[in-house]
Protein backbone atom coordinates (compact mmCIF):
# COMPACT_ATOMS: atom_id res chain seq x y z
CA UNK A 1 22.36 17.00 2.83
CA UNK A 2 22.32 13.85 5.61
CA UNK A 3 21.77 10.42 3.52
CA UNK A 4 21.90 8.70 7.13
CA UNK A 5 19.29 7.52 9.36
CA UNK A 6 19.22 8.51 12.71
CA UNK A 7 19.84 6.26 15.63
CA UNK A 8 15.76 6.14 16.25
CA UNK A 9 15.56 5.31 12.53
CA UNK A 10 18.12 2.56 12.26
CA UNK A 11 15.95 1.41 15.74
CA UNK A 12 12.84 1.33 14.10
CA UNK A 13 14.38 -0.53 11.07
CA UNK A 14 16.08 -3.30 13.48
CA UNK A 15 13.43 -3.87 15.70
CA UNK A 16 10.55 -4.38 12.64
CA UNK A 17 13.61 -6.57 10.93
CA UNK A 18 13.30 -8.37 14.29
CA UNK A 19 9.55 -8.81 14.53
CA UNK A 20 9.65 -10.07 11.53
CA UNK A 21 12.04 -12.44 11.72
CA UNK A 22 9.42 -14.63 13.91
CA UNK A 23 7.83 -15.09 10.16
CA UNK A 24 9.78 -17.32 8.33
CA UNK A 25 9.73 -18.68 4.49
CA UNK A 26 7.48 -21.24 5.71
CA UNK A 27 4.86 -19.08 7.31
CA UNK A 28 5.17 -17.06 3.99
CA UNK A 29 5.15 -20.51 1.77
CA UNK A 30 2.21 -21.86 3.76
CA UNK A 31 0.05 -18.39 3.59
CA UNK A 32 0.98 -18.16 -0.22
CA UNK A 33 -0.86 -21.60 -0.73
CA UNK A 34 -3.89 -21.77 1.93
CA UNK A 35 -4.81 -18.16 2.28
CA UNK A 36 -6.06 -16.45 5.32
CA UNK A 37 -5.32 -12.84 6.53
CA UNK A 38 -2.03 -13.36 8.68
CA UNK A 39 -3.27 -12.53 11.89
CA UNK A 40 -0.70 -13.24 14.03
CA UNK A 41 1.75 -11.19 12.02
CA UNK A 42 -0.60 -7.84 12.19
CA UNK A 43 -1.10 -8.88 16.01
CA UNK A 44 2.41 -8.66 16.48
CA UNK A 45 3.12 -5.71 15.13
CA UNK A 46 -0.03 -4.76 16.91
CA UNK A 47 1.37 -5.84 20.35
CA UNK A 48 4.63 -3.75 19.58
CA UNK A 49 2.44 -0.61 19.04
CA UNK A 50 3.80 -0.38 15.33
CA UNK A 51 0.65 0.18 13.94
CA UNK A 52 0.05 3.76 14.80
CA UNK A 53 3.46 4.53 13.71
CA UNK A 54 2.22 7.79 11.69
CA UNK A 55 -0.69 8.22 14.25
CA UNK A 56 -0.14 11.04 16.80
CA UNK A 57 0.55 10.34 20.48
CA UNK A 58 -2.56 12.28 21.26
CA UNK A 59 -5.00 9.40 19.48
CA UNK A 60 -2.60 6.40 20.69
CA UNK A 61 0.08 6.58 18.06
CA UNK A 62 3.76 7.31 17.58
CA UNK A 63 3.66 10.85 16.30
CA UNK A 64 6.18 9.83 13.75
CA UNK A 65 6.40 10.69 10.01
CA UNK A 66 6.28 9.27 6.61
CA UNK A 67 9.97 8.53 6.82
CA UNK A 68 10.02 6.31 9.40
CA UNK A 69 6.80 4.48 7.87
CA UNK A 70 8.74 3.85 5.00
CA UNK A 71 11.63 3.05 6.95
CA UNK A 72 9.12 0.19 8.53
CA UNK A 73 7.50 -0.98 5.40
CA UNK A 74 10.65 -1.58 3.47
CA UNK A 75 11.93 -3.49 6.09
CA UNK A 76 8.61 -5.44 6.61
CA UNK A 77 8.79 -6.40 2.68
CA UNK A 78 12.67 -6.74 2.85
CA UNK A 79 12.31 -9.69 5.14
CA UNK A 80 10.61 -11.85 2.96
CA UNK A 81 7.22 -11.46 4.06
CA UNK A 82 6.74 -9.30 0.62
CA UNK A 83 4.11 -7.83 -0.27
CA UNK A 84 1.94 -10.36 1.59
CA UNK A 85 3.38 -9.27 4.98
CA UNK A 86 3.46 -5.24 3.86
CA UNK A 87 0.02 -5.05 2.36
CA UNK A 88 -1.61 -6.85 5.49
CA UNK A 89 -0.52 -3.84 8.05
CA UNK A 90 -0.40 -0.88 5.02
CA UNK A 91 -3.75 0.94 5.62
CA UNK A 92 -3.01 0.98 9.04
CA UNK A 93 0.50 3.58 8.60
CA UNK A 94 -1.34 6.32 6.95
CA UNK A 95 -5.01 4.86 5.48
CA UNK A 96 -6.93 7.04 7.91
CA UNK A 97 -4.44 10.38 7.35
CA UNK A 98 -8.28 11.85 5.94
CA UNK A 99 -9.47 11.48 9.34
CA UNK A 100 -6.64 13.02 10.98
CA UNK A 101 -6.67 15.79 8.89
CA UNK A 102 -10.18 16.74 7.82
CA UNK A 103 -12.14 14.93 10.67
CA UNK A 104 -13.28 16.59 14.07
CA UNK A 105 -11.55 15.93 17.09
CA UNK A 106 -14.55 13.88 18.59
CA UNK A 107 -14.00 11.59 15.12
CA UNK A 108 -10.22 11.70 15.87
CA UNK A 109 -10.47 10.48 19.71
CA UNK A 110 -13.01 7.44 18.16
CA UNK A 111 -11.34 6.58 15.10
CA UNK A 112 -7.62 6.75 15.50
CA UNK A 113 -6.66 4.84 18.51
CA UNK A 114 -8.62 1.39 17.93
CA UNK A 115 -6.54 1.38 14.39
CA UNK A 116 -3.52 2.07 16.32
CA UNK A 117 -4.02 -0.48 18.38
CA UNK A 118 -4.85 -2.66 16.03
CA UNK A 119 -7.98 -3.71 17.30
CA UNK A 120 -9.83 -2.63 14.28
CA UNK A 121 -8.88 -3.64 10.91
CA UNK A 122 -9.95 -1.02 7.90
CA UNK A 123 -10.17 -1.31 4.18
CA UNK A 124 -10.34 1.75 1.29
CA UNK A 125 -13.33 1.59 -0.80
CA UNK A 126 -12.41 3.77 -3.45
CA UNK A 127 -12.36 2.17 -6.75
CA UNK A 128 -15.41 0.96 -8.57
CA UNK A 129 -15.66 -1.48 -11.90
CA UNK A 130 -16.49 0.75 -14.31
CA UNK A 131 -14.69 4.14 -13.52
CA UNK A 132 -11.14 2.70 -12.68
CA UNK A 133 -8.43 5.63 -11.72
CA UNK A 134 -11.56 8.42 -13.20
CA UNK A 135 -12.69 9.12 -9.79
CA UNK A 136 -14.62 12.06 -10.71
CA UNK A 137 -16.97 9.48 -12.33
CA UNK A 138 -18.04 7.38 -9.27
CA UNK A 139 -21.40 5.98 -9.50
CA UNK A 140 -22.11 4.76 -5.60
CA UNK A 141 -24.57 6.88 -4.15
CA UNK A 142 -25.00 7.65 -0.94
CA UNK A 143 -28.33 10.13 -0.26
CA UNK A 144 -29.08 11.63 2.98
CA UNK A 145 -32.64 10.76 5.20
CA UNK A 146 -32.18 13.01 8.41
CA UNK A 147 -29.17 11.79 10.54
CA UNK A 148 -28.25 9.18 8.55
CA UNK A 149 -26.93 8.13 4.66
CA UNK A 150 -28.35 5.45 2.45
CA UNK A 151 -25.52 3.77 -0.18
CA UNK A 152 -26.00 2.05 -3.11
CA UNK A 153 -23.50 0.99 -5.62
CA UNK A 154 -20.27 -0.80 -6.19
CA UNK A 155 -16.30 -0.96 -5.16
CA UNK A 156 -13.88 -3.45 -6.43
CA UNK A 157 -10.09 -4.15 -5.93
CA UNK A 158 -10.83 -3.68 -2.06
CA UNK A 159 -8.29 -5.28 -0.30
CA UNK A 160 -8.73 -7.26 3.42
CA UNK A 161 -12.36 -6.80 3.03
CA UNK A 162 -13.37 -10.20 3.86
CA UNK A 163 -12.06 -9.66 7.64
CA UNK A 164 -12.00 -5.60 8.26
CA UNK A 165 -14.53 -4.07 10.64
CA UNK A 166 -14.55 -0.69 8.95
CA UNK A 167 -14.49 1.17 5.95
CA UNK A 168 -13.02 4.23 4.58
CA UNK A 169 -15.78 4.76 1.91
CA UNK A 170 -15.88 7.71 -1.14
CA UNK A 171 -19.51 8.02 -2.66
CA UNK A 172 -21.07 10.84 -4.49
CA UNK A 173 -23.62 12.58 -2.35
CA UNK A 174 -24.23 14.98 -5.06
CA UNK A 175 -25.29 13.57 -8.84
CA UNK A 176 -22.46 14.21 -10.99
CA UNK A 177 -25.06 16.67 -13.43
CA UNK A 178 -25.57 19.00 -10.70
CA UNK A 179 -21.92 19.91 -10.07
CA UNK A 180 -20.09 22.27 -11.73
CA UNK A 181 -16.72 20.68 -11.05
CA UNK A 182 -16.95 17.25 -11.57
CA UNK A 183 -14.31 16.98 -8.57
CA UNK A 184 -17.58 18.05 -6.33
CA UNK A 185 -20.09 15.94 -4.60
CA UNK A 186 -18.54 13.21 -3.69
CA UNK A 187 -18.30 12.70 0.44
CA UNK A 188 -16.03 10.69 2.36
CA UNK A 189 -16.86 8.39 5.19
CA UNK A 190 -15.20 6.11 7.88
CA UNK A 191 -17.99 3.61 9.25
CA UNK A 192 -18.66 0.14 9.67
CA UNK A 193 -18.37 -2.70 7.02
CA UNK A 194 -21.84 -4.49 7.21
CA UNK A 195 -20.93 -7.68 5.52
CA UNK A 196 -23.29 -9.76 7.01
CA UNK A 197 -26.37 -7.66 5.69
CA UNK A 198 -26.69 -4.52 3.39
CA UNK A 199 -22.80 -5.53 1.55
CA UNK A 200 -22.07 -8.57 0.03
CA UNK A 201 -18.02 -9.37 -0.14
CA UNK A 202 -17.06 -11.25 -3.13
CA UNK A 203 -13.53 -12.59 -3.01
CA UNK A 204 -11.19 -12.18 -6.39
CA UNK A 205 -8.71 -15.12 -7.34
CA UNK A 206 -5.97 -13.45 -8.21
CA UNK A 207 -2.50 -14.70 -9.37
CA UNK A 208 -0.51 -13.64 -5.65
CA UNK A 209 -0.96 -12.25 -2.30
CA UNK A 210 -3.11 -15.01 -1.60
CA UNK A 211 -3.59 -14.14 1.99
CA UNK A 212 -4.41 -10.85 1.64
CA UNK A 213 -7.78 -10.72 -0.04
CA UNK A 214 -8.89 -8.60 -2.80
CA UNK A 215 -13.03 -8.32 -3.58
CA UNK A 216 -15.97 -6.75 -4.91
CA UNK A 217 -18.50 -4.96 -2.96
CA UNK A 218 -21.93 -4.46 -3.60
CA UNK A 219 -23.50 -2.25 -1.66
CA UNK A 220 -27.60 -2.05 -1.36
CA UNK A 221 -28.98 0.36 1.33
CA UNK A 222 -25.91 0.44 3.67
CA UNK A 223 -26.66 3.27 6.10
CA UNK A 224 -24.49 5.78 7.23
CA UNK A 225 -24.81 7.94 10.59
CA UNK A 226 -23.71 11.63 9.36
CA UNK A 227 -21.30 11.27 12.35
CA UNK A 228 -19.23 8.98 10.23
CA UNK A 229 -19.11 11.42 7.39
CA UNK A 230 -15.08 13.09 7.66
CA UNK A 231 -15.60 17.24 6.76
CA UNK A 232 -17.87 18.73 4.78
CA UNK A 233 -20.21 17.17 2.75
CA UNK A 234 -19.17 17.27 -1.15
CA UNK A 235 -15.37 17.30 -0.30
CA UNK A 236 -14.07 14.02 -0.03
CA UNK A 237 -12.18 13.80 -3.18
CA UNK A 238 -10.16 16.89 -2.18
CA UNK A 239 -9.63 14.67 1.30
CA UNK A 240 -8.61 11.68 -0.46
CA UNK A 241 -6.21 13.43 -3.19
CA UNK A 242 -4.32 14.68 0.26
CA UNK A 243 -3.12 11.23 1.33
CA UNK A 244 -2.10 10.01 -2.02
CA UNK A 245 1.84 11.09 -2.17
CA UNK A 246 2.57 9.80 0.85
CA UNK A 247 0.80 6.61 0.30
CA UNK A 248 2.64 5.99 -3.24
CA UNK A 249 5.96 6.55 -1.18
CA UNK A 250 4.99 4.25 1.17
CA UNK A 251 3.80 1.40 -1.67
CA UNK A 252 7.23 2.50 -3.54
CA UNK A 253 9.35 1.25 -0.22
CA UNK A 254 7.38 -1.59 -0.06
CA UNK A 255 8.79 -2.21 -3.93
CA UNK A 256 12.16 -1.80 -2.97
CA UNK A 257 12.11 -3.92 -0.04
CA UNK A 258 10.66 -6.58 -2.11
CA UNK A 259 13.31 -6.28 -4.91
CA UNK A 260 16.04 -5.86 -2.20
CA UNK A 261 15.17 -9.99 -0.64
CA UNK A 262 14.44 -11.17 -4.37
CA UNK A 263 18.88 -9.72 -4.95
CA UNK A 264 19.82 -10.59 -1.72
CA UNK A 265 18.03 -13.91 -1.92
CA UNK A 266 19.71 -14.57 -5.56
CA UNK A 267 23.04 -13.29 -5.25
CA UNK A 268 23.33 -16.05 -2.05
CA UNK A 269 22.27 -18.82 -4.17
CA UNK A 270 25.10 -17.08 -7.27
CA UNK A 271 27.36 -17.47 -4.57
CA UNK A 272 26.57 -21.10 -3.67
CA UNK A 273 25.56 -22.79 -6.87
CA UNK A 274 28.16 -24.88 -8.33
CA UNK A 275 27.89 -25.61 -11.95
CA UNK A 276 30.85 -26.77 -14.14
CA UNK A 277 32.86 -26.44 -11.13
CA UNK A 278 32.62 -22.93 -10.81
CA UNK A 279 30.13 -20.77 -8.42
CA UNK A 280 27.65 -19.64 -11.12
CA UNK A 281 28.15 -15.91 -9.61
CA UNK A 282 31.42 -15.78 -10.85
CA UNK A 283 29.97 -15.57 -14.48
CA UNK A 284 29.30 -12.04 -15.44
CA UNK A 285 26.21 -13.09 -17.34
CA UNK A 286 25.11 -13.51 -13.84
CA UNK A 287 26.82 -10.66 -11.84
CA UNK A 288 25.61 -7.52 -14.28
CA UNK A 289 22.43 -7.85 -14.24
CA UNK A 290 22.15 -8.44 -10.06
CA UNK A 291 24.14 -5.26 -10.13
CA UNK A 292 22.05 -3.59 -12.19
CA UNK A 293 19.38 -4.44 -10.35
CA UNK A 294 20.78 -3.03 -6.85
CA UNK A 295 21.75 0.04 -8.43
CA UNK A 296 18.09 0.58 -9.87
CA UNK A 297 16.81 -0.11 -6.65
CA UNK A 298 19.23 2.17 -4.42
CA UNK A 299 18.25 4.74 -7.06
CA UNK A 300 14.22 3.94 -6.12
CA UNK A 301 14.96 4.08 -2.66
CA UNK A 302 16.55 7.54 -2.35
CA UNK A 303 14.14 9.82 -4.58
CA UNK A 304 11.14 7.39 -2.12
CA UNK A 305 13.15 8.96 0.87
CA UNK A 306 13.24 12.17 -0.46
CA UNK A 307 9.84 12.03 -1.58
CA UNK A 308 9.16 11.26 2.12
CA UNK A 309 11.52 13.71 3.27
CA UNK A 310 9.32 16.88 1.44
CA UNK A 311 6.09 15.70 2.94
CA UNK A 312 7.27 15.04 6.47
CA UNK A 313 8.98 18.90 5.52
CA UNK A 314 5.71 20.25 4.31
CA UNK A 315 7.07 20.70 1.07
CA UNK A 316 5.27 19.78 -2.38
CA UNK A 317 6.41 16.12 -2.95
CA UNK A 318 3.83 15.05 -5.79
CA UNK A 319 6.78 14.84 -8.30
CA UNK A 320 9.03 12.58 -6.35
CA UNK A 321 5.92 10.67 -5.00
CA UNK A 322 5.06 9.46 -8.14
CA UNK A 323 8.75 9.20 -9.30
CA UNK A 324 9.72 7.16 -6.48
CA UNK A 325 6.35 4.80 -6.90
CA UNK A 326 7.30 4.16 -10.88
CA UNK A 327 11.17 3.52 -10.51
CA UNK A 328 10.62 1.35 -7.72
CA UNK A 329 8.04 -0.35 -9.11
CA UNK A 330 9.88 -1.05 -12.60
CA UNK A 331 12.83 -1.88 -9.99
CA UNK A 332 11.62 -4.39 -7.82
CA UNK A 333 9.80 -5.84 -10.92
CA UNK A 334 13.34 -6.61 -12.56
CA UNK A 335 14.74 -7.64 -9.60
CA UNK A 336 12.40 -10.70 -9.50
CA UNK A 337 12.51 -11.20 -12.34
CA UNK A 338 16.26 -11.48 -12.59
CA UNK A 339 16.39 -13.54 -8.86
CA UNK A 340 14.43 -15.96 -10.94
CA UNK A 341 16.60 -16.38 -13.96
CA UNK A 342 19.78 -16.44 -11.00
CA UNK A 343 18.22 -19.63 -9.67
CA UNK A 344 17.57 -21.27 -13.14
CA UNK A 345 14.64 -23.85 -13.15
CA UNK A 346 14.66 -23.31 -9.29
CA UNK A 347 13.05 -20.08 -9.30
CA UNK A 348 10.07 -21.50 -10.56
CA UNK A 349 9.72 -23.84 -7.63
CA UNK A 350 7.75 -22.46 -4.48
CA UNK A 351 10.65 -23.57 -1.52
CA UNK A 352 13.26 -20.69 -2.99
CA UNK A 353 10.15 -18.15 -2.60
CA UNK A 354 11.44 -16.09 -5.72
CA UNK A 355 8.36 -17.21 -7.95
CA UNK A 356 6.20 -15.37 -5.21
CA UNK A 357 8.50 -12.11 -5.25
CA UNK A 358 8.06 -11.93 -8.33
CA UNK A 359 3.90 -12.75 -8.37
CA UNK A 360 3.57 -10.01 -6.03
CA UNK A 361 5.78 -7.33 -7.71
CA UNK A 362 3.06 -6.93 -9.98
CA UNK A 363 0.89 -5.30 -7.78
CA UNK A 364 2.77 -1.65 -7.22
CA UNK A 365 3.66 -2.15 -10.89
CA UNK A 366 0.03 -1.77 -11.84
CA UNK A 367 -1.90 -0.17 -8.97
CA UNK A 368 -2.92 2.13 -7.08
CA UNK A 369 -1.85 3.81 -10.23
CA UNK A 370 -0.71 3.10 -13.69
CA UNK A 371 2.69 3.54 -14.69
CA UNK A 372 1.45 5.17 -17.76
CA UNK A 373 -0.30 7.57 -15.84
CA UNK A 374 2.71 8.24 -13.65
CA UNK A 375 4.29 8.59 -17.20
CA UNK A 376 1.48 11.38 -18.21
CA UNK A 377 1.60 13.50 -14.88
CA UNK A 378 5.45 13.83 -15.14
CA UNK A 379 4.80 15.18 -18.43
CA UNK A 380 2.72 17.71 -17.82
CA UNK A 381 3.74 18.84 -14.32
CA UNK A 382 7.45 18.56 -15.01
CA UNK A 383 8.14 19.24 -18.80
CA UNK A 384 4.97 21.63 -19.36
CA UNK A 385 3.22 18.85 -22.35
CA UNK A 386 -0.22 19.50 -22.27
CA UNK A 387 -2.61 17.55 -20.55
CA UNK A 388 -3.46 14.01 -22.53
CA UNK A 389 -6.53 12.05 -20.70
């Protein structure tokens, strides 16, 4: 077993470390408090053709794998920028993988390279109010007149809808009584986001990751062109299930990175703090637990690598994806926490940016997935329980 990147690895790592470093605290500080998608950030990453980084070279990508997108997205969050920084550029590594997979190569050549070249932002509309992570139970509709789709219904928890273009969109095509798997009948499209008419975009307030904007959709009469639907009709949830591993690998690095800046960030100030003329870091009540905290989040990073490591490989990697998204998540979640304590009443103040690390390392704590779910499938697919929801 190799542990160590390769040269083109540690590359990609510097050179995102060094696009990022144009984004400082107070970019971060000012975004945190005013809102509004950071622009410039996803253009420059755009400009540096890091968007397509998963995206083969045929449809204006890099051709590279999972690895190396979490190789970027740790880095992106280990910078500072966070979560606000990652979560801004995070559909575009692998969000359209459906497409790539399941889509014809006339949706392919259409779809793929205006993402990679960031000239078209995307959101996921997935989840809906009343079903949460029961996907089977989706109530938008979307019925077919001729050449086109009609939709009706609602999404929430849709992130960057208030400024994406398009929309990677899961609706039931089929009612739910007229399957025999309840897995069937729901269809997957890619298509445009028609805020201005047939969906209204309601912003959530939410507690962080201010900039990046989280909403509710409501969705009356939106039509689709059956060119936008990706496969078969009736199929999409078997299209979407297909990109999930490697996204939760991807959303664990982003944890790590997160809860790698909130240590680093701390154990500097440890190191610098004087208090009864004494650095404070030379207190164990203040080393262990910054320790403890690196050590939980080396431990997230290398089952997320290997995780990465048996998709890229095409080997099952369902266990370690959702392994690598709970341990990291619980990590960077303590590491926050802890860089707050390390700073004292100071990590409750916005300059030291630890209170936001910490705001936004609730969000791969909770979603896309529960931990308790995480807990259940590792049950069953691991230790044989029997199957509890």
């Amino acid at each position: 077993m190799d542990f160590k990147f390769t040269p083109e690895q540690e590359a990609i790592r510097e050179n995102v470390a060094g696009i990022c470093s144009k984004f400082d605290d107070a970019y971060w500080l000012k975004k945190d408090d005013e809102g509004g998608f950071p622009h410039d950030f996803y253009d420059a990453f755009a400009k540096e053709g890091y968007l397509g980084i998963c995206i083969p070279e045929a449809y204006g990508g890099s051709g590279l794998g999972i690895t190396e997108g979490c190789i970027m997205m740790q880095a992106v969050a280990q910078s500072g920028a966070g979560l606000s920084g990652a979560s801004g550029i995070h559909i575009n590594i692998f969000g359209l993988n459906p497409v790539l997979v399941f889509g014809t190569e006339e949706q392919r050549k259409r779809m793929l390279p205006p993402v990679a070249r960031g000239e078209v932002k995307a959101c996921f509309g997935v989840t809906e109010p009343n079903t949460g992570l029961n996907t089977t139970q989706l109530k938008t509709r979307a019925v077919r007149h001729g050449d086109k789709y009609v939709v009706h219904g609602q999404k929430v928890w849709i992130s960057t809808a208030q400024v994406a273009e398009k929309i990677l969109l899961l609706a039931r095509t089929t009612p739910l009584e007229d399957v025999k798997n309840p897995t069937d009948g729901l269809s997957l499209f890619y298509t445009n986001l028609d805020r201005g008419g047939k969906v209204q975009v309601r912003e959530i307030h939410k507690m962080g990751r201010k900039c990046i904007d989280s909403n509710e959709l409501f969705i009356d009469g939106l039509e689709i062109p059956v060119e936008d639907r990706i496969g078969e009709e009736g199929k999409g949830f078997r299209y979407i299930l297909h990109g999930l591993n490697p996204e939760r690998a991807l959303l664990a690095s982003e944890a790590v990175g997160l809860g790698l800046v909130a240590i680093e960030r701390a154990a500097k100030y440890a190191r610098e703090r004087i208090v009864f003329n004494r650095p404070i870091g030379k207190n164990q009540g203040v080393q262990h637990p910054l320790a403890k905290c690196w050590m939980q989040l080396e431990a997230a990073r290398l089952i997320t690598y290997q995780a990465a490591w048996q998709y890229d490989n095409g080997l099952d990697c369902g266990v370690a994806a959702n392994s690598a998204k709970y341990l990291a998540a619980e990590a960077g979640r303590e590491a926050t926490q802890v860089a707050m304590m390390t700073h004292g009443g100071f990590g409750y103040a916005k300059e030291f940016q630890v209170e936001r690390y910490a705001r936004e390392a609730m969000i791969p704590w909770i979603a896309p997935v529960s931990p308790n779910m995480i807990l259940c499938y590792i049950a069953e697919k691991v230790l044989g329980q029997p199957k509890s929801y």
